[in-house]
N, C-alpha and C. Protein backbone atom coordinates (compact mmCIF):
# COMPACT_ATOMS: atom_id res chain seq x y z
N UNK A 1 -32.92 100.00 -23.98
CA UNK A 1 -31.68 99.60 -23.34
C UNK A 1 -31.96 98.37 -22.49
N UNK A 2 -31.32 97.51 -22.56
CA UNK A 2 -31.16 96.23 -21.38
C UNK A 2 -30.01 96.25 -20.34
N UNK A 3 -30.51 95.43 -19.76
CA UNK A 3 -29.72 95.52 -18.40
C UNK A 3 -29.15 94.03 -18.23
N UNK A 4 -27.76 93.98 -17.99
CA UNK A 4 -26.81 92.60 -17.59
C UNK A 4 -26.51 92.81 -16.14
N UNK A 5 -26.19 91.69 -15.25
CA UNK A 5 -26.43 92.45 -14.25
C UNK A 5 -25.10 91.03 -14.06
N UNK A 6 -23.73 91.31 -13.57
CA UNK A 6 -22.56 90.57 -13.27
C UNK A 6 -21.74 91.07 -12.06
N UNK A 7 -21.33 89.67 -11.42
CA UNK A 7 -20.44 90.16 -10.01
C UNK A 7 -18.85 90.76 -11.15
N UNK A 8 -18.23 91.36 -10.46
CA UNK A 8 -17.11 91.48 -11.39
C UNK A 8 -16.09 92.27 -9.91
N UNK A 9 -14.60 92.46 -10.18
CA UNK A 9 -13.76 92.76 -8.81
C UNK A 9 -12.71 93.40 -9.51
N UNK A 10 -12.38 94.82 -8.49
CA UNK A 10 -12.08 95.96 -9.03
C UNK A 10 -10.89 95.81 -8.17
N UNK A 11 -9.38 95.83 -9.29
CA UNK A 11 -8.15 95.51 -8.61
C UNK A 11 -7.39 96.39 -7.73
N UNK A 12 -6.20 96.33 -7.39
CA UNK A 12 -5.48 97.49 -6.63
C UNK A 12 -5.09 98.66 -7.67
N UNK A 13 -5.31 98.49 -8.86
CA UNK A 13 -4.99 99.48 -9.56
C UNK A 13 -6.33 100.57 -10.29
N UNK A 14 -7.78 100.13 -9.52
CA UNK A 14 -8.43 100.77 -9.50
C UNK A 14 -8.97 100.32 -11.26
N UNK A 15 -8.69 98.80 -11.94
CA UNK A 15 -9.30 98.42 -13.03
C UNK A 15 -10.31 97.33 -12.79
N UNK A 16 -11.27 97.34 -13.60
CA UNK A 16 -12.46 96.78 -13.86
C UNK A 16 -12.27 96.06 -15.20
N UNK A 17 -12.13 94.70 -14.79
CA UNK A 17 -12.55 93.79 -16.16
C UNK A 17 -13.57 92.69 -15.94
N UNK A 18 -14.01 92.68 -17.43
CA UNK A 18 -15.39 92.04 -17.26
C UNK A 18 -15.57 91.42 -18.34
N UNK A 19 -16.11 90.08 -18.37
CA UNK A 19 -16.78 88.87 -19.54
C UNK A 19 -18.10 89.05 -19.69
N UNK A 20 -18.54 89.32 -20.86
CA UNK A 20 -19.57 89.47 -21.07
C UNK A 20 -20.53 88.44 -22.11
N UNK A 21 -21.35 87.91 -21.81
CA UNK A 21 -22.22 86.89 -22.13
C UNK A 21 -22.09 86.87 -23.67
N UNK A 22 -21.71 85.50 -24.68
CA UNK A 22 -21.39 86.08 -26.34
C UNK A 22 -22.71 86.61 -27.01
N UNK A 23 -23.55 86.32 -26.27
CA UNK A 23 -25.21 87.29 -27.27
C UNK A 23 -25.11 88.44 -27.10
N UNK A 24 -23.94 89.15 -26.63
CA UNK A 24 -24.01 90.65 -26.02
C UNK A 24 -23.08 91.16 -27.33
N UNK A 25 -24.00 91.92 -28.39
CA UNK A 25 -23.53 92.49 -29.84
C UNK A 25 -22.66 93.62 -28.96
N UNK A 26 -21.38 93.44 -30.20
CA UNK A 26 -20.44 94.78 -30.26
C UNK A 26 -20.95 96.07 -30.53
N UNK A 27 -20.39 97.00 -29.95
CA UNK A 27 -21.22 98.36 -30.08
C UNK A 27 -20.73 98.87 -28.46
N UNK A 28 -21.85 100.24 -28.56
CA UNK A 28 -20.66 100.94 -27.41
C UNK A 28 -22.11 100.32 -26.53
N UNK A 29 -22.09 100.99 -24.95
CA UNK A 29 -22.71 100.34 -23.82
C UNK A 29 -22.70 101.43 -22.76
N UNK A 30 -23.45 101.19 -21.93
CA UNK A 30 -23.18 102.35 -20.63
C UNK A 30 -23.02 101.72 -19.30
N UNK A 31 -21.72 102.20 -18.94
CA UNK A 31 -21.36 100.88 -17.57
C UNK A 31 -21.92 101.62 -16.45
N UNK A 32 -22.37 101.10 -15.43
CA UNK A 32 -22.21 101.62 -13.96
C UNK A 32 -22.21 100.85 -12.48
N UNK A 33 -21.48 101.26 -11.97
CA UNK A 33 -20.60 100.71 -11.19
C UNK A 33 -21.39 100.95 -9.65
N UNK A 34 -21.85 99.66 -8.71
CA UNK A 34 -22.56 100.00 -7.77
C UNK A 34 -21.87 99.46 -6.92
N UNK A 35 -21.28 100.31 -6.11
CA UNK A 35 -20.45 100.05 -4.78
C UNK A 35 -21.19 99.76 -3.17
N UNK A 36 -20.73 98.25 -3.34
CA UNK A 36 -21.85 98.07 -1.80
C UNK A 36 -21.35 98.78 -0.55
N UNK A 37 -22.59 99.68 -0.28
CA UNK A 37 -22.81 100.75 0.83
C UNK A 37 -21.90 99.76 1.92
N UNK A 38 -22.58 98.80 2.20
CA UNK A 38 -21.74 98.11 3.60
C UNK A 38 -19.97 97.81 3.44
N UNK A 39 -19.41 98.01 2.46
CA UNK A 39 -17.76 98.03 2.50
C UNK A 39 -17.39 99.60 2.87
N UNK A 40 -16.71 99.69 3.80
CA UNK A 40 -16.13 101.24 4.10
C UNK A 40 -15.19 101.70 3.36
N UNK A 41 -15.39 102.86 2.89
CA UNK A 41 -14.59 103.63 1.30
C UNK A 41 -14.47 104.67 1.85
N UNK A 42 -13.18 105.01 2.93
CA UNK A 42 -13.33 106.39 2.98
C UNK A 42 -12.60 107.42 2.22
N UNK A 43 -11.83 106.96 1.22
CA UNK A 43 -11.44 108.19 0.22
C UNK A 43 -12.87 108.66 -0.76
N UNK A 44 -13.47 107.63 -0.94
CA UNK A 44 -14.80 107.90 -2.00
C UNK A 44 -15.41 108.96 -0.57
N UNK A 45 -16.17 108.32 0.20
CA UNK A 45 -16.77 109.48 0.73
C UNK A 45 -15.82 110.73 0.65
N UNK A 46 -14.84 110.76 1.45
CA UNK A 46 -13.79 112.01 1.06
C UNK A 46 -14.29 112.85 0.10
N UNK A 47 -13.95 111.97 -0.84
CA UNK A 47 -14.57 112.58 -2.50
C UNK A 47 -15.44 113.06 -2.93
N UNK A 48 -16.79 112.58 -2.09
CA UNK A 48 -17.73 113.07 -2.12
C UNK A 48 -17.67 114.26 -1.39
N UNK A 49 -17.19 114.77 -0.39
CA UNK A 49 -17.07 115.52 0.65
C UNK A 49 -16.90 116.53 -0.10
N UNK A 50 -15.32 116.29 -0.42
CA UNK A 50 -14.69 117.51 -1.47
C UNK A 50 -15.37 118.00 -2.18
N UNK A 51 -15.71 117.21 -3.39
CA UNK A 51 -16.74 117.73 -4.59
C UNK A 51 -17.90 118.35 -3.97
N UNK A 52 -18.67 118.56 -2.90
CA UNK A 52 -19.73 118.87 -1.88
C UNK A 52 -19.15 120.58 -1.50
N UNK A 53 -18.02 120.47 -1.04
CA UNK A 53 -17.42 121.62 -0.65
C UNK A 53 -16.96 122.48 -1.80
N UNK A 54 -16.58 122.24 -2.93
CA UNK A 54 -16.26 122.68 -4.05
C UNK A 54 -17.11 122.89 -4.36
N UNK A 55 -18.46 122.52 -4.64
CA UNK A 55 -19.53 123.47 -5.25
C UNK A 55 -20.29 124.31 -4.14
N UNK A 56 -20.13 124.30 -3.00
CA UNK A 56 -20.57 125.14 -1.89
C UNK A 56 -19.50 126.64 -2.15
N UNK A 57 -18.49 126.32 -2.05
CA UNK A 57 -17.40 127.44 -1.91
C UNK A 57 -17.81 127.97 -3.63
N UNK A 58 -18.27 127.52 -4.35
CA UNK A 58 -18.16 128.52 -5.87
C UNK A 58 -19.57 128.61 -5.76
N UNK A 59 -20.58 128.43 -5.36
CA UNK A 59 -21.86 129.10 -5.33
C UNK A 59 -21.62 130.31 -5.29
N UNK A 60 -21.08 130.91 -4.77
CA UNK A 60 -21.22 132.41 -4.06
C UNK A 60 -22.59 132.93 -3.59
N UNK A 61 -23.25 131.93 -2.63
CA UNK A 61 -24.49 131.96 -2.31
C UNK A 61 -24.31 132.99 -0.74
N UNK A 62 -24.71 134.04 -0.85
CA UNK A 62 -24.81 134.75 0.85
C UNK A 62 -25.54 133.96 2.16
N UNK A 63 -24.43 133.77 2.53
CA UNK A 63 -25.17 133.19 3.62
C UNK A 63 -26.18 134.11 4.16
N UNK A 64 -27.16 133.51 5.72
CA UNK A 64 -28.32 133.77 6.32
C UNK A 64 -27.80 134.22 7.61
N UNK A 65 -29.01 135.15 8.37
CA UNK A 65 -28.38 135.06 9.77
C UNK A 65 -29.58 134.40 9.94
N UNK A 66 -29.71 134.10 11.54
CA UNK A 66 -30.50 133.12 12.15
C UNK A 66 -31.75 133.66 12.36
N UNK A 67 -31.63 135.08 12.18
CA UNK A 67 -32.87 135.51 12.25
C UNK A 67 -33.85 135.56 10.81
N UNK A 68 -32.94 136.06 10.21
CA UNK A 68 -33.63 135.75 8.70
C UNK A 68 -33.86 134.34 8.39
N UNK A 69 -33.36 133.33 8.87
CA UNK A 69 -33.79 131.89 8.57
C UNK A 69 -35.04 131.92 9.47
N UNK A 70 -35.74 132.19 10.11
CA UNK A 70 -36.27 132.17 11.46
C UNK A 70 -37.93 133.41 11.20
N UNK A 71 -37.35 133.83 10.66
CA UNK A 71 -38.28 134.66 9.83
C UNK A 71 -39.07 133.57 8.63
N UNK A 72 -37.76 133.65 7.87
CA UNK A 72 -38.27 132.71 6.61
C UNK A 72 -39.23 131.43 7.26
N UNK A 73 -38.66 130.86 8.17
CA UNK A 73 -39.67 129.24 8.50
C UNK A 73 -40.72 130.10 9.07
N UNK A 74 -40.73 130.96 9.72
CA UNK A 74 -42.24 131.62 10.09
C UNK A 74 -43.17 131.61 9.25
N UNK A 75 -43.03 132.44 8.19
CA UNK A 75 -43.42 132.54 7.01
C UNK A 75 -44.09 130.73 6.27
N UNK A 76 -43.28 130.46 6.14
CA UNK A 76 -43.60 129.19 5.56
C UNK A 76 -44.46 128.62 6.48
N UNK A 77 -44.10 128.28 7.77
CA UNK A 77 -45.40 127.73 8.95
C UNK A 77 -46.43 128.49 8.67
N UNK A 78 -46.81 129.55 8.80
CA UNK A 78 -48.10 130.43 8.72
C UNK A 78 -48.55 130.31 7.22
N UNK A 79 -47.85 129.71 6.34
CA UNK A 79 -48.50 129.56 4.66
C UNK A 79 -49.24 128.21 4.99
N UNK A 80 -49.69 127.43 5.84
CA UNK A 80 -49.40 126.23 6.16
C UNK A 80 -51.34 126.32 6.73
N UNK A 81 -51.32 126.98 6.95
CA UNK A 81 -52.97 127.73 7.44
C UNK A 81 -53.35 126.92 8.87
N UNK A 82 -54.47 126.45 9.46
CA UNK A 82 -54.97 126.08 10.76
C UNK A 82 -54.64 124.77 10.98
């Protein structure tokens, strides 16, 4: 796989178009899209949030009490030897 690497600007309607160099053969491709950290996106984080909480809430993982966490790092410190 090769890598093209182009500025390109993503409209109010949330589309991406892009020119691509003519040595670049037809065929399918794998896009990905790198959003600079320093512009503030707070529905994306949101999004991230959500999707974060959505797989927390369907884990059905039992939570801990503090003592059993507290136990557990004991454990692990003392595997840890002198």
């Amino acid at each position: 796989m090769q890598a093209i690497k182009l500025n390109a600007h993503i409209d109010q309607n949330h589309r991406l178009e892009i020119q691509l160099p003519s040595n670049v053969p037809e065929g399918n491709a794998e896009v990905i899209v790198l959003i600079p950290s320093d512009v503030p996106n707070e529905a994306l984080r949101r999004n991230h949030l959500e999707a974060l909480f959505e797989q927390l809430a369907q884990a059905n993982h039992p939570g801990r009490s503090a003592a059993e966490i507290d136990r557990e790092l004991a454990r692990e410190r003392d595997s840890w030897g002198p």
